[in-house]
Structure formats: C-alpha cells, structure tokens
PDB file of N, CA and C in Angstrom:
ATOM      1  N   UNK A   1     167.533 115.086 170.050  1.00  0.00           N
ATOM      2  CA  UNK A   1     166.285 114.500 169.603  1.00  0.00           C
ATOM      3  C   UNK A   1     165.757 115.356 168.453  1.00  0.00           C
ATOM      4  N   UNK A   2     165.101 114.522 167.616  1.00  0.00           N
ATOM      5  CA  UNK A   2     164.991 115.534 166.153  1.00  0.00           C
ATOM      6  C   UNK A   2     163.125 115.823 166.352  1.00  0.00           C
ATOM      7  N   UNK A   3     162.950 116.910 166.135  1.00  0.00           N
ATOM      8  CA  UNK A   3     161.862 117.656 166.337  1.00  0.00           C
ATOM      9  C   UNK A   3     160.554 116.848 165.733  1.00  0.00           C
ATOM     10  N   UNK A   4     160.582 115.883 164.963  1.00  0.00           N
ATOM     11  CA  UNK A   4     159.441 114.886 164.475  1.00  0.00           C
ATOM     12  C   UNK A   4     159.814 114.122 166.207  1.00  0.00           C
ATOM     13  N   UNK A   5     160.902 113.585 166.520  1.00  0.00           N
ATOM     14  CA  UNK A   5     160.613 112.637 168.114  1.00  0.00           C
ATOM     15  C   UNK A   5     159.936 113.353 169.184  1.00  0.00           C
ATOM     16  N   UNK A   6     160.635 115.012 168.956  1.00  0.00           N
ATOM     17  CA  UNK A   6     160.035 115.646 170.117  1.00  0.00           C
ATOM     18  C   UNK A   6     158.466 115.740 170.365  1.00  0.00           C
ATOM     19  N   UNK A   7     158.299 115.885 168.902  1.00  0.00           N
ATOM     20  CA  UNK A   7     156.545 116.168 168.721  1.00  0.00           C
ATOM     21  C   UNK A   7     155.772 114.847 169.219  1.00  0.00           C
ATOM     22  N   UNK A   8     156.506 113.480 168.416  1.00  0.00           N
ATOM     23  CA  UNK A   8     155.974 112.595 168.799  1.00  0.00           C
ATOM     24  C   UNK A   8     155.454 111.675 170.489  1.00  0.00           C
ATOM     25  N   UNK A   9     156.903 112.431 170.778  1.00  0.00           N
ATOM     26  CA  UNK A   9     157.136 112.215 172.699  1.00  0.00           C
ATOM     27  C   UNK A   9     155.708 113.062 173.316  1.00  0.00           C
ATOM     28  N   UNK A  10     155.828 114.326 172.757  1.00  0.00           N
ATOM     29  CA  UNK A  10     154.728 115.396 173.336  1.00  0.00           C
ATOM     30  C   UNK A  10     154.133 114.211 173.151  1.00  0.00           C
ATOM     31  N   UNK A  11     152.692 113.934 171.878  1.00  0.00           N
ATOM     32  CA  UNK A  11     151.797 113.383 172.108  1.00  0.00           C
ATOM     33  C   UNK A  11     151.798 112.256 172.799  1.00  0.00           C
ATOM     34  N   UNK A  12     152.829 111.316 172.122  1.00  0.00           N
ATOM     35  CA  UNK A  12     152.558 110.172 173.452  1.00  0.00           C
ATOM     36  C   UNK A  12     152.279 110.047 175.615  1.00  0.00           C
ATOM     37  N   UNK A  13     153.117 111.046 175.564  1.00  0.00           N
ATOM     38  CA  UNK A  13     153.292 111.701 176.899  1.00  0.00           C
ATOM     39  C   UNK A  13     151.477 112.072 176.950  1.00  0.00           C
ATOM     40  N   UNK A  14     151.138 113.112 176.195  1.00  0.00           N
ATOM     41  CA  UNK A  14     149.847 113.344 176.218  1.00  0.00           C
ATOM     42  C   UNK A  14     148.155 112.149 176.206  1.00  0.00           C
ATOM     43  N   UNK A  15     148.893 111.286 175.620  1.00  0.00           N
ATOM     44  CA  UNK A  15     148.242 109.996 175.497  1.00  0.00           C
ATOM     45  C   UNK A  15     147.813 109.395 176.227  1.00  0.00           C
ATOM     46  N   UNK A  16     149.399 109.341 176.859  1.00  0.00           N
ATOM     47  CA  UNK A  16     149.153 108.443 178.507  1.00  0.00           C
ATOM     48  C   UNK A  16     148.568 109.090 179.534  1.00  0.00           C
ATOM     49  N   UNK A  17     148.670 110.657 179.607  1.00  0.00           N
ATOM     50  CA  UNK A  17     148.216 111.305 180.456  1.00  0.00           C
ATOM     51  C   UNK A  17     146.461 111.260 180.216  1.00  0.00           C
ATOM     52  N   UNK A  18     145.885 111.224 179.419  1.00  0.00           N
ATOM     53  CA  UNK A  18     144.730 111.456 178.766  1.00  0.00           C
ATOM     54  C   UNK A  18     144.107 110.245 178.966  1.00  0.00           C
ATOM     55  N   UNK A  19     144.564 109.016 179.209  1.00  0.00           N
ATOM     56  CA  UNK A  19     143.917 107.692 178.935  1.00  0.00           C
ATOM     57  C   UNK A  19     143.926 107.193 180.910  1.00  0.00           C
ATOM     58  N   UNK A  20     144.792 108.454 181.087  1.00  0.00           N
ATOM     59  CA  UNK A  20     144.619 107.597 182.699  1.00  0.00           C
ATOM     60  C   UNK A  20     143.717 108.747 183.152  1.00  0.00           C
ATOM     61  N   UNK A  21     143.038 109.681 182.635  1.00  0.00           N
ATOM     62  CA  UNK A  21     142.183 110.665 183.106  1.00  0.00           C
ATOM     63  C   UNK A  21     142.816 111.843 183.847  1.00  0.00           C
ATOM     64  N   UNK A  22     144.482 111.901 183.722  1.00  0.00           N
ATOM     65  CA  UNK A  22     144.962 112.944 184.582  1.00  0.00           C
ATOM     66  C   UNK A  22     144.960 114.318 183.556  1.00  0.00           C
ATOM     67  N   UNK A  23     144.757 115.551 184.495  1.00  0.00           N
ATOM     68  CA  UNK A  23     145.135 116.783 183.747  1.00  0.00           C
ATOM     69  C   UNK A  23     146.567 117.075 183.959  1.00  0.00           C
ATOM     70  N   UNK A  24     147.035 117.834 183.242  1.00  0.00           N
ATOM     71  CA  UNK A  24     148.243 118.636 182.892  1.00  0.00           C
ATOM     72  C   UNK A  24     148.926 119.155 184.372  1.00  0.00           C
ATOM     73  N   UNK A  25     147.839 119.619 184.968  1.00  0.00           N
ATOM     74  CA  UNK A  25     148.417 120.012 186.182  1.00  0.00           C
ATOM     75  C   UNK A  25     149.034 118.567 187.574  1.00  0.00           C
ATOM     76  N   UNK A  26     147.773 117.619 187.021  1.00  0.00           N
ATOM     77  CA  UNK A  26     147.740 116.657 188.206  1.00  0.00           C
ATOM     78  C   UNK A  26     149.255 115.979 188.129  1.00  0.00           C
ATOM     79  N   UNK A  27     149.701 115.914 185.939  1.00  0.00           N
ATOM     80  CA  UNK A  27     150.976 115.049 186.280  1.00  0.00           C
ATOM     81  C   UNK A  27     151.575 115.678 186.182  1.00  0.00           C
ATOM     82  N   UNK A  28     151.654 117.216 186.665  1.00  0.00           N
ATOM     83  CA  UNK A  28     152.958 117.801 187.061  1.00  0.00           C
ATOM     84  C   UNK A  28     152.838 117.765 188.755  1.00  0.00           C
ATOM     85  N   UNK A  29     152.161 117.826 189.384  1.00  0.00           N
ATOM     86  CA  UNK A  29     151.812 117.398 190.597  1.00  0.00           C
ATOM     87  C   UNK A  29     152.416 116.505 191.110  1.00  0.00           C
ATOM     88  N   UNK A  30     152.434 114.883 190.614  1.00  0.00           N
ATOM     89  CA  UNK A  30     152.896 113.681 190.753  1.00  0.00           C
ATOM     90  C   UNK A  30     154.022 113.474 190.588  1.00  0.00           C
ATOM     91  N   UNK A  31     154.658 114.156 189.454  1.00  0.00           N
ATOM     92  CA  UNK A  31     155.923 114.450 188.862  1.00  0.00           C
ATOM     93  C   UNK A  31     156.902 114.860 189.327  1.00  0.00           C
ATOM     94  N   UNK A  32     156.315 116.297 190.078  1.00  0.00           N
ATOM     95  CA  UNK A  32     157.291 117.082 190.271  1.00  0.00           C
ATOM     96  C   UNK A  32     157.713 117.932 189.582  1.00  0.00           C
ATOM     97  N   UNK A  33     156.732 118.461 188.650  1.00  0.00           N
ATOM     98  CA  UNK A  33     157.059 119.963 187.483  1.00  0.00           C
ATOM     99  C   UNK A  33     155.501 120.867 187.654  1.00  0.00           C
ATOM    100  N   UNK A  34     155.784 121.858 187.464  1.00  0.00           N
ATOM    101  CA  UNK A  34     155.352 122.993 187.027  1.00  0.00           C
ATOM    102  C   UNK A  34     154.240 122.612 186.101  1.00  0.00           C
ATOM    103  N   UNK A  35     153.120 122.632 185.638  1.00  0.00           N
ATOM    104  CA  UNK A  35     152.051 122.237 184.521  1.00  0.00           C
ATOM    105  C   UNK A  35     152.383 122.575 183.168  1.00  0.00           C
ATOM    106  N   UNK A  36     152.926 124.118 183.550  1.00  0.00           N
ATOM    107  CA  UNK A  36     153.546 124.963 182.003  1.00  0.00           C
ATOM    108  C   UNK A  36     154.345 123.926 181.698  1.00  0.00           C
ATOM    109  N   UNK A  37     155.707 122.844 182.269  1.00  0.00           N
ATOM    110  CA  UNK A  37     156.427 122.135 181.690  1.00  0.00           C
ATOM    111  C   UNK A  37     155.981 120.748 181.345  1.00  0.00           C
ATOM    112  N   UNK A  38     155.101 120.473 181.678  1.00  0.00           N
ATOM    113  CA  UNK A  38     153.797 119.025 180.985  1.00  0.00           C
ATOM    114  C   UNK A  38     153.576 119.743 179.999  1.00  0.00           C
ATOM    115  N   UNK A  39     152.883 121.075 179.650  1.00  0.00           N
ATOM    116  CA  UNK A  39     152.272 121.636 178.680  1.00  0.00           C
ATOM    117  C   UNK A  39     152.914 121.498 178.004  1.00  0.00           C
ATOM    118  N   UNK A  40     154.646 122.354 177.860  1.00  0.00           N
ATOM    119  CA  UNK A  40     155.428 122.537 176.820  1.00  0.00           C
ATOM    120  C   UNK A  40     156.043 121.281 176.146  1.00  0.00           C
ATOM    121  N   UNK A  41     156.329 120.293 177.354  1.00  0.00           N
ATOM    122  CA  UNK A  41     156.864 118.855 176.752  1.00  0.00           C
ATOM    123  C   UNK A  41     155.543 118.352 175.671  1.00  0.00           C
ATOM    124  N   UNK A  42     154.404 118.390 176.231  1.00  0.00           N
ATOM    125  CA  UNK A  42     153.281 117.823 175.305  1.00  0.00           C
ATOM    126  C   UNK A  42     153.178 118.899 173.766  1.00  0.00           C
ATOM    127  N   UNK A  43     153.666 119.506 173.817  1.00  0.00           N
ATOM    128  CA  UNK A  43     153.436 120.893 172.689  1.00  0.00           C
ATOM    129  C   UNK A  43     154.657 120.921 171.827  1.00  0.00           C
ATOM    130  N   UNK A  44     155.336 119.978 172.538  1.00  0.00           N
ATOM    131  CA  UNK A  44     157.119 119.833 171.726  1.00  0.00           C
ATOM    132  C   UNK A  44     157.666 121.340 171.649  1.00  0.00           C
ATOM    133  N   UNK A  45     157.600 121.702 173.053  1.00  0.00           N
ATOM    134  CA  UNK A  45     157.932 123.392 172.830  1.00  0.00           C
ATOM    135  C   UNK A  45     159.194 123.235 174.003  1.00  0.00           C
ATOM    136  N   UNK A  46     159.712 122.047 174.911  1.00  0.00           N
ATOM    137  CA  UNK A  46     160.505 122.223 175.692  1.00  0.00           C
ATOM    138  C   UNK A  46     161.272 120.773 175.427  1.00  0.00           C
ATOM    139  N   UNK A  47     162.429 121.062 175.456  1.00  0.00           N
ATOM    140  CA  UNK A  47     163.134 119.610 175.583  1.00  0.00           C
ATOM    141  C   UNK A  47     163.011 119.081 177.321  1.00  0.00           C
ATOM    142  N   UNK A  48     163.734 117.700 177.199  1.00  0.00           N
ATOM    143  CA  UNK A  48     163.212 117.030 178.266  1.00  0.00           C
ATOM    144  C   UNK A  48     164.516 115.913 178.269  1.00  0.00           C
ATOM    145  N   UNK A  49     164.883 116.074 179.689  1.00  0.00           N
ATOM    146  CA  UNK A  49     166.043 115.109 180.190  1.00  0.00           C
ATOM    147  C   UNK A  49     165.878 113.684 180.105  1.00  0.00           C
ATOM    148  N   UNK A  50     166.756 112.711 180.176  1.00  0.00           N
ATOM    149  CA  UNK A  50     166.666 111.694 180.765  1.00  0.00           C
ATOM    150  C   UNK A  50     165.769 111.187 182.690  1.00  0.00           C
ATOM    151  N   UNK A  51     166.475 112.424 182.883  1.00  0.00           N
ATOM    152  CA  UNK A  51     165.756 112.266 184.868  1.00  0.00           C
ATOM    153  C   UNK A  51     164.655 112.376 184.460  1.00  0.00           C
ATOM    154  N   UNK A  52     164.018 113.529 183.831  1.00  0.00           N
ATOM    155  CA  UNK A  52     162.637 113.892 184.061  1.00  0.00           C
ATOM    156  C   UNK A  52     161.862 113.020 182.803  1.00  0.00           C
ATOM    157  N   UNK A  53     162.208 112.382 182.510  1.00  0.00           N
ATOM    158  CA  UNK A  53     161.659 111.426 181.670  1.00  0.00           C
ATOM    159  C   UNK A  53     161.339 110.300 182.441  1.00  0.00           C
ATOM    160  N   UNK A  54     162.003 110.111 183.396  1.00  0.00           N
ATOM    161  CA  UNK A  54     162.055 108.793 184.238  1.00  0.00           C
ATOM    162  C   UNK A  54     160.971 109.218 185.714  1.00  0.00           C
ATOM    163  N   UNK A  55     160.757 110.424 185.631  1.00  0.00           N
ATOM    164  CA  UNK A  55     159.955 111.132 186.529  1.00  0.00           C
ATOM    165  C   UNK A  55     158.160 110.909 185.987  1.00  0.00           C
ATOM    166  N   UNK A  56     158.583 111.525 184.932  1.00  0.00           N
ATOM    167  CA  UNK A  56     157.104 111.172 184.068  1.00  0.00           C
ATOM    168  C   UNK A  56     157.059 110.210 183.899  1.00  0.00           C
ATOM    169  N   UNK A  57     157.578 108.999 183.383  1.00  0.00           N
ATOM    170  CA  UNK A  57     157.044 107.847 183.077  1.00  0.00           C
ATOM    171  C   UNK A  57     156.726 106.891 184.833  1.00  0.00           C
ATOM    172  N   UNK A  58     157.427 107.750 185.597  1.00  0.00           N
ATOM    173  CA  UNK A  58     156.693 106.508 186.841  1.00  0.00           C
ATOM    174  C   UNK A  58     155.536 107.125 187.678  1.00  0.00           C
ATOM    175  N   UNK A  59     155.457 108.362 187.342  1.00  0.00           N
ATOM    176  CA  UNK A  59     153.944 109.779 187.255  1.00  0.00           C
ATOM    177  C   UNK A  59     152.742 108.670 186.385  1.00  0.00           C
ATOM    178  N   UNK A  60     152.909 108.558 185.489  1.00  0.00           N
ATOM    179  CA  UNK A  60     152.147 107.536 184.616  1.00  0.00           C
ATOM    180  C   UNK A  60     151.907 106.138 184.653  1.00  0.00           C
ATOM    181  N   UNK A  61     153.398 105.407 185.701  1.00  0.00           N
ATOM    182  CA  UNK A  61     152.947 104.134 185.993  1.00  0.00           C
ATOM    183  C   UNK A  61     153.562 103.379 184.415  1.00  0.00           C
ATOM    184  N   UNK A  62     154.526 103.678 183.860  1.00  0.00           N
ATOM    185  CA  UNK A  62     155.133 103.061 182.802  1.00  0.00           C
ATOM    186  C   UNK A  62     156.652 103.090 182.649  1.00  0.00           C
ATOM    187  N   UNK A  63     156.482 102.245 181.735  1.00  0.00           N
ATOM    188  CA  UNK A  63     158.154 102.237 181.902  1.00  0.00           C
ATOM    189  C   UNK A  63     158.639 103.539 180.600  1.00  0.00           C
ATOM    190  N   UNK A  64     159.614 103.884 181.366  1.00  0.00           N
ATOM    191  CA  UNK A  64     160.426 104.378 179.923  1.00  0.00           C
ATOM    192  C   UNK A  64     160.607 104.386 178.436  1.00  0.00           C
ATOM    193  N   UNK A  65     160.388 103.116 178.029  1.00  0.00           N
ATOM    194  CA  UNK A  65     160.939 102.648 177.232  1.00  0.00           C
ATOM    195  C   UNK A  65     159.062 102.995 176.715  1.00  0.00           C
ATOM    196  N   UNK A  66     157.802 102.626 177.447  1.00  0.00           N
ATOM    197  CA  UNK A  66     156.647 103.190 176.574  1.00  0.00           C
ATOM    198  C   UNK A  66     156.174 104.535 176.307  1.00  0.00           C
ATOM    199  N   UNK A  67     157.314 105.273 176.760  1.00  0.00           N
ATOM    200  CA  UNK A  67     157.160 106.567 176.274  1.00  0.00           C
ATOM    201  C   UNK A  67     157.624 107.121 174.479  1.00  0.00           C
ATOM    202  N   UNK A  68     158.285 105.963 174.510  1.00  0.00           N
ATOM    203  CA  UNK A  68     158.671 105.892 172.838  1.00  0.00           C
ATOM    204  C   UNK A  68     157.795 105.186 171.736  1.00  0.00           C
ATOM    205  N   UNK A  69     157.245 103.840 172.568  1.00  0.00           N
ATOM    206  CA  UNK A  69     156.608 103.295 171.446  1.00  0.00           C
ATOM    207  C   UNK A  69     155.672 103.494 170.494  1.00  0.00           C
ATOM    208  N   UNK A  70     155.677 105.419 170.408  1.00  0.00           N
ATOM    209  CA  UNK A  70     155.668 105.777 168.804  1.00  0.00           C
ATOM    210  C   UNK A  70     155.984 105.150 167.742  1.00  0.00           C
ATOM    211  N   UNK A  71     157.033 104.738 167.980  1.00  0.00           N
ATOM    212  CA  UNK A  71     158.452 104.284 166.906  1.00  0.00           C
ATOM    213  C   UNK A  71     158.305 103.022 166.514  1.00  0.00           C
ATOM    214  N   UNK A  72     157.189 102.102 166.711  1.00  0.00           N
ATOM    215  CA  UNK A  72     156.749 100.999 166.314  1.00  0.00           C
ATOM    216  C   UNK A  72     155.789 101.312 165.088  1.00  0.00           C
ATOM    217  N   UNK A  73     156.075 101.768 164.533  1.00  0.00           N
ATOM    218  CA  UNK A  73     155.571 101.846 162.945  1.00  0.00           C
ATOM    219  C   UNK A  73     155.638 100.410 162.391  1.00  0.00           C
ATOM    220  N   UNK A  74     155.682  99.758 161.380  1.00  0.00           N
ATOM    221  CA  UNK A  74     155.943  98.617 160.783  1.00  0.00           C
ATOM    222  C   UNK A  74     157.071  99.082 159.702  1.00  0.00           C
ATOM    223  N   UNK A  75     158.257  98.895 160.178  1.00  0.00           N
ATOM    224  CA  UNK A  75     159.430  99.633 158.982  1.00  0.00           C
ATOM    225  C   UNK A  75     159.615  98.646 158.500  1.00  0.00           C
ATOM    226  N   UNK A  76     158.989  97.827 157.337  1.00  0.00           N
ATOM    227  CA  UNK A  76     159.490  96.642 156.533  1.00  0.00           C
ATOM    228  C   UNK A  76     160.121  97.001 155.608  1.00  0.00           C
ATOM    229  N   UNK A  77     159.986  98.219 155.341  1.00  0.00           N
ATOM    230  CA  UNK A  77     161.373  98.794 154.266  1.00  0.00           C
ATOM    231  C   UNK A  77     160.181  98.275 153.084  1.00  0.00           C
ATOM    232  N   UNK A  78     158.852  98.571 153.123  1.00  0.00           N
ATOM    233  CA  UNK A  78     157.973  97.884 152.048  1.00  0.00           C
ATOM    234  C   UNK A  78     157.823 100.099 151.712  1.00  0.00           C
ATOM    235  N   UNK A  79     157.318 100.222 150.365  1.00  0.00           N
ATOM    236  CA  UNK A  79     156.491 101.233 150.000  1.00  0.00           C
ATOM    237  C   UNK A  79     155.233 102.281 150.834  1.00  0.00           C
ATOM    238  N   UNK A  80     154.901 100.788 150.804  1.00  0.00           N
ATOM    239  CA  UNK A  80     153.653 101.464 152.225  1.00  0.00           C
ATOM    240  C   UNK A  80     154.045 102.528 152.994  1.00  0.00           C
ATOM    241  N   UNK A  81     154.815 101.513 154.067  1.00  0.00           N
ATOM    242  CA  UNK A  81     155.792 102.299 155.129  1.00  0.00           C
ATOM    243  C   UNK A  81     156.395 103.765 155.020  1.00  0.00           C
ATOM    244  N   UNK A  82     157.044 103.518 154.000  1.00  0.00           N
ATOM    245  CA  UNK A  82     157.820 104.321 153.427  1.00  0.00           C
ATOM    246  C   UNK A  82     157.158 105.998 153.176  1.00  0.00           C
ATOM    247  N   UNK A  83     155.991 105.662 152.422  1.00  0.00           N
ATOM    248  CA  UNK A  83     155.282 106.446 152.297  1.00  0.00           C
ATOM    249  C   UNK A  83     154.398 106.877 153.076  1.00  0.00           C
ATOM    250  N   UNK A  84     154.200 106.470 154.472  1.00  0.00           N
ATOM    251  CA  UNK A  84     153.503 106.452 155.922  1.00  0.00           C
ATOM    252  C   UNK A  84     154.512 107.503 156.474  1.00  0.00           C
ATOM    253  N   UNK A  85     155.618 106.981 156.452  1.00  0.00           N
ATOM    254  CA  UNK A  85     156.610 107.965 157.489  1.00  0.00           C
ATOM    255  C   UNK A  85     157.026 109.656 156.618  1.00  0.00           C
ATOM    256  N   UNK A  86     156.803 109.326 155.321  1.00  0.00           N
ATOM    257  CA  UNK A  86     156.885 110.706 154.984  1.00  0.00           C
ATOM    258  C   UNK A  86     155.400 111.555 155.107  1.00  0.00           C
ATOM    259  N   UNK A  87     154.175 110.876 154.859  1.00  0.00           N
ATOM    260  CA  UNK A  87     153.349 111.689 155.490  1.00  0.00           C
ATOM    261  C   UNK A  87     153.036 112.133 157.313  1.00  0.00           C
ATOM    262  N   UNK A  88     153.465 111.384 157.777  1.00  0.00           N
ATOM    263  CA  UNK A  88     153.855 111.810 159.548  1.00  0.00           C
ATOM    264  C   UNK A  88     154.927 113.080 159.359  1.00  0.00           C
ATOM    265  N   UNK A  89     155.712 113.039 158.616  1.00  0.00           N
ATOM    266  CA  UNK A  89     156.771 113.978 159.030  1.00  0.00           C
ATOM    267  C   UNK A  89     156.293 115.360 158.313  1.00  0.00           C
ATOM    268  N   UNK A  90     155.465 115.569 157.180  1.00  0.00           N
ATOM    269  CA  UNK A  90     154.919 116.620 156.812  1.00  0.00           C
ATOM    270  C   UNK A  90     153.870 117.293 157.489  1.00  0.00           C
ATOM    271  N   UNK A  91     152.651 116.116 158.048  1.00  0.00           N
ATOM    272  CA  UNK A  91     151.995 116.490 158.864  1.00  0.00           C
ATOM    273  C   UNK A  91     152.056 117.412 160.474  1.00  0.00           C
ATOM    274  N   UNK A  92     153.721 116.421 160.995  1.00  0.00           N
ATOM    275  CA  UNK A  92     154.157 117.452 162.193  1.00  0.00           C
ATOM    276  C   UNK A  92     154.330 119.018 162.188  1.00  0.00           C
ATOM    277  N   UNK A  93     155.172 119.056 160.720  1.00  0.00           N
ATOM    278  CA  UNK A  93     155.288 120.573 160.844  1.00  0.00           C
ATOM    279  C   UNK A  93     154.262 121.545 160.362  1.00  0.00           C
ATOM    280  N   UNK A  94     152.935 120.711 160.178  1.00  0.00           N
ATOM    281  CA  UNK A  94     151.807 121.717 160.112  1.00  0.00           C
ATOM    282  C   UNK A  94     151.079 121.941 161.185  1.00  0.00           C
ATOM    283  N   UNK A  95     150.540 123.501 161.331  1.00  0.00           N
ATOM    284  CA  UNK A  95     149.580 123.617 162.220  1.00  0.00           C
ATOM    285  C   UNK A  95     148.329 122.794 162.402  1.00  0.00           C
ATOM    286  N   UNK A  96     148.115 122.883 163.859  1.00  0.00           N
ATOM    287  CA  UNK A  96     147.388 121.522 164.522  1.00  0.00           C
ATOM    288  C   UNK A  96     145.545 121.504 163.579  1.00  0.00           C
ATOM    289  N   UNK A  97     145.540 122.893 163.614  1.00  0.00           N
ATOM    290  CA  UNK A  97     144.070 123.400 162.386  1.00  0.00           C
ATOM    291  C   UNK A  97     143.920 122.689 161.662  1.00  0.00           C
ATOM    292  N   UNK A  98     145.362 123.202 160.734  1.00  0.00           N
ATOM    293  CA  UNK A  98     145.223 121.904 159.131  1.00  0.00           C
ATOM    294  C   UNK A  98     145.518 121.090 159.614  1.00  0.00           C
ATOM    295  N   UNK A  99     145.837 120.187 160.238  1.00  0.00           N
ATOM    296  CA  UNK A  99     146.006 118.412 160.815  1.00  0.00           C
ATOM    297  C   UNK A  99     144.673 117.743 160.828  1.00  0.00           C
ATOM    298  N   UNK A 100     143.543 118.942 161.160  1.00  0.00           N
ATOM    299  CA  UNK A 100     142.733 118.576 161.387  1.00  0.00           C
ATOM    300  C   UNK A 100     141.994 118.435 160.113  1.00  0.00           C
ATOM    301  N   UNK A 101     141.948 119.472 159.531  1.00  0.00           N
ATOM    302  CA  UNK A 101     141.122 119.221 158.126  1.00  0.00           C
ATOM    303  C   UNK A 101     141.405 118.334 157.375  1.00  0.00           C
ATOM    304  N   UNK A 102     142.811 118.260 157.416  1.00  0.00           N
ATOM    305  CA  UNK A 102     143.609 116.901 156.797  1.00  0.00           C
ATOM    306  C   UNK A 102     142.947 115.673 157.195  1.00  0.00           C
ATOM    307  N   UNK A 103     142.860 115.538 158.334  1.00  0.00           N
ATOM    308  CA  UNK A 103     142.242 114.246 158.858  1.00  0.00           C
ATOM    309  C   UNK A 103     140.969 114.168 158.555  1.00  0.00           C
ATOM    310  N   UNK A 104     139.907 115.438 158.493  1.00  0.00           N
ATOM    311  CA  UNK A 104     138.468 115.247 158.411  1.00  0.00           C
ATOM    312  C   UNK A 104     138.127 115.031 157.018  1.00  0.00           C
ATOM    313  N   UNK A 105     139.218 115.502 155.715  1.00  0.00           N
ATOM    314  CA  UNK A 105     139.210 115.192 154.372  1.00  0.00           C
ATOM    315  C   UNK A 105     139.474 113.756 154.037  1.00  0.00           C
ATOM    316  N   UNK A 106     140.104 113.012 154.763  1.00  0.00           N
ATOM    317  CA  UNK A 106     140.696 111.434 154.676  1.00  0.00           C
ATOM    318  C   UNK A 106     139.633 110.578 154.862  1.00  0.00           C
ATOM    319  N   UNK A 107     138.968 111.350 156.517  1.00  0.00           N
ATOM    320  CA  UNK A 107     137.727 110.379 156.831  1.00  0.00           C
ATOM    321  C   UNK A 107     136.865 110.276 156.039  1.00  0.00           C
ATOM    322  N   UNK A 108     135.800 111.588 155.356  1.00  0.00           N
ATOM    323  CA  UNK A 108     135.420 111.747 154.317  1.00  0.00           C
ATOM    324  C   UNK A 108     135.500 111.085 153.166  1.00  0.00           C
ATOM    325  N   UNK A 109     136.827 111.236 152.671  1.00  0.00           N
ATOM    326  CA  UNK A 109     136.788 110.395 151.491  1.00  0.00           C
ATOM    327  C   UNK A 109     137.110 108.868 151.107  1.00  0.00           C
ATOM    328  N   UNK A 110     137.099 108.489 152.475  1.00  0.00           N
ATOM    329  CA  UNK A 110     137.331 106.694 152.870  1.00  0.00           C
ATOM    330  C   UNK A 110     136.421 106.286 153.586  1.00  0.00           C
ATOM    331  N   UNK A 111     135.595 106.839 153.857  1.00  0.00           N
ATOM    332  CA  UNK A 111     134.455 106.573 155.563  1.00  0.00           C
ATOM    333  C   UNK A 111     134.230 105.267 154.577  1.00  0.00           C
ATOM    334  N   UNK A 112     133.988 104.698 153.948  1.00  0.00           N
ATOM    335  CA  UNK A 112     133.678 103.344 153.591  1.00  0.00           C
ATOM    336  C   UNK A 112     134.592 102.390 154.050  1.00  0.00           C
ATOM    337  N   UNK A 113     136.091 102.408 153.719  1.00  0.00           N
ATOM    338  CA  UNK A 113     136.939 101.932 153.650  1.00  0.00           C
ATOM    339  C   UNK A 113     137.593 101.832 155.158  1.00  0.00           C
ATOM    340  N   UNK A 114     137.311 102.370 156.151  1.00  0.00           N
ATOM    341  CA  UNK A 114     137.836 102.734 157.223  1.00  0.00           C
ATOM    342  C   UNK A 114     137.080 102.211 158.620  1.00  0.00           C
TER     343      UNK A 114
END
C-alpha cells in the first residue's frame, strides 16, 4: 500500500470512528487491538492486514470495501481532477500544522465562494 493510501485509510478509519462517537480505545476494545494500534493505523504509522481490516470494519459496522471509499474522487481524467489529486498528495506529506494553515488560508481567501 503506497503511503498517500496508508494516510488516507488512517483518516478514513478515523472518520468512521469519530462519526459513530467511539474513542481510540473503545474501537480497539471492540476490535480486538491495543488503542496504540487504532492510534498508529489512524496516524499511518502502522501497516494493517487484511484480517484486521475485516476486524475494524465490523468494530464500525461497515463493510470493507467503505474503508476505502477515499478513492472515489471523480477521476474523469478532466484537469480539475488531475490537479485535485496532486494537491492531496503534497498535502499528505506535510505536517498536520501546515495542513492546517493551508486550509485556514483557502477558507480565507474563498469564504465567499465556498
């Protein structure tokens, strides 16, 4: 898995965990892991099996397959796109700090538009 999926898995994983109100610890609880290994999968700091993928996603009450649907971008092979997926992939390998300023400079200078 290439380290833009891993990152992306973290957050999604984090997503779902976050939207059903569980902490870090509860879906390692449910799971069957350790919290440090929710943490690290969400932090893209640990890789992660097929089993324990299938562990977490029924911890969460989803299928498998919505642990990816990151990957639903709109790839029309249009410019847009194009230029969407190269700013995701620059953004991953920056610290989460500047992600943020990044984002609070965008809002800023579109809050109309947005």
């Amino acid at each position: 898995m290439s380290d833009r999926d891993q990152v992306l898995l973290g957050k999604r994983i984090r997503d779902l965990r976050k939207a059903r109100g569980y902490s870090q610890e509860y879906l390692a609880e449910i799971s069957g892991f350790h919290y440090t290994y929710i943490g690290g999968l969400e932090r893209a700091q640990k890789n992660v099996t097929l089993a324990n993928l299938i562990k977490i996603a029924n911890a969460l009450e989803v299928g498998v397959y919505d642990l990816f649907e990151y990957t639903k971008l709109k790839s029309s092979g249009d410019k847009k796109s194009s230029d969407i997926e190269k700013i995701i992939d620059v953004l991953i390998k920056l610290p989460s700090r500047d992600v943020k300023k990044i984002k609070d400079f965008v809002y800023n200078m579109f809050e109309e538009k947005i």
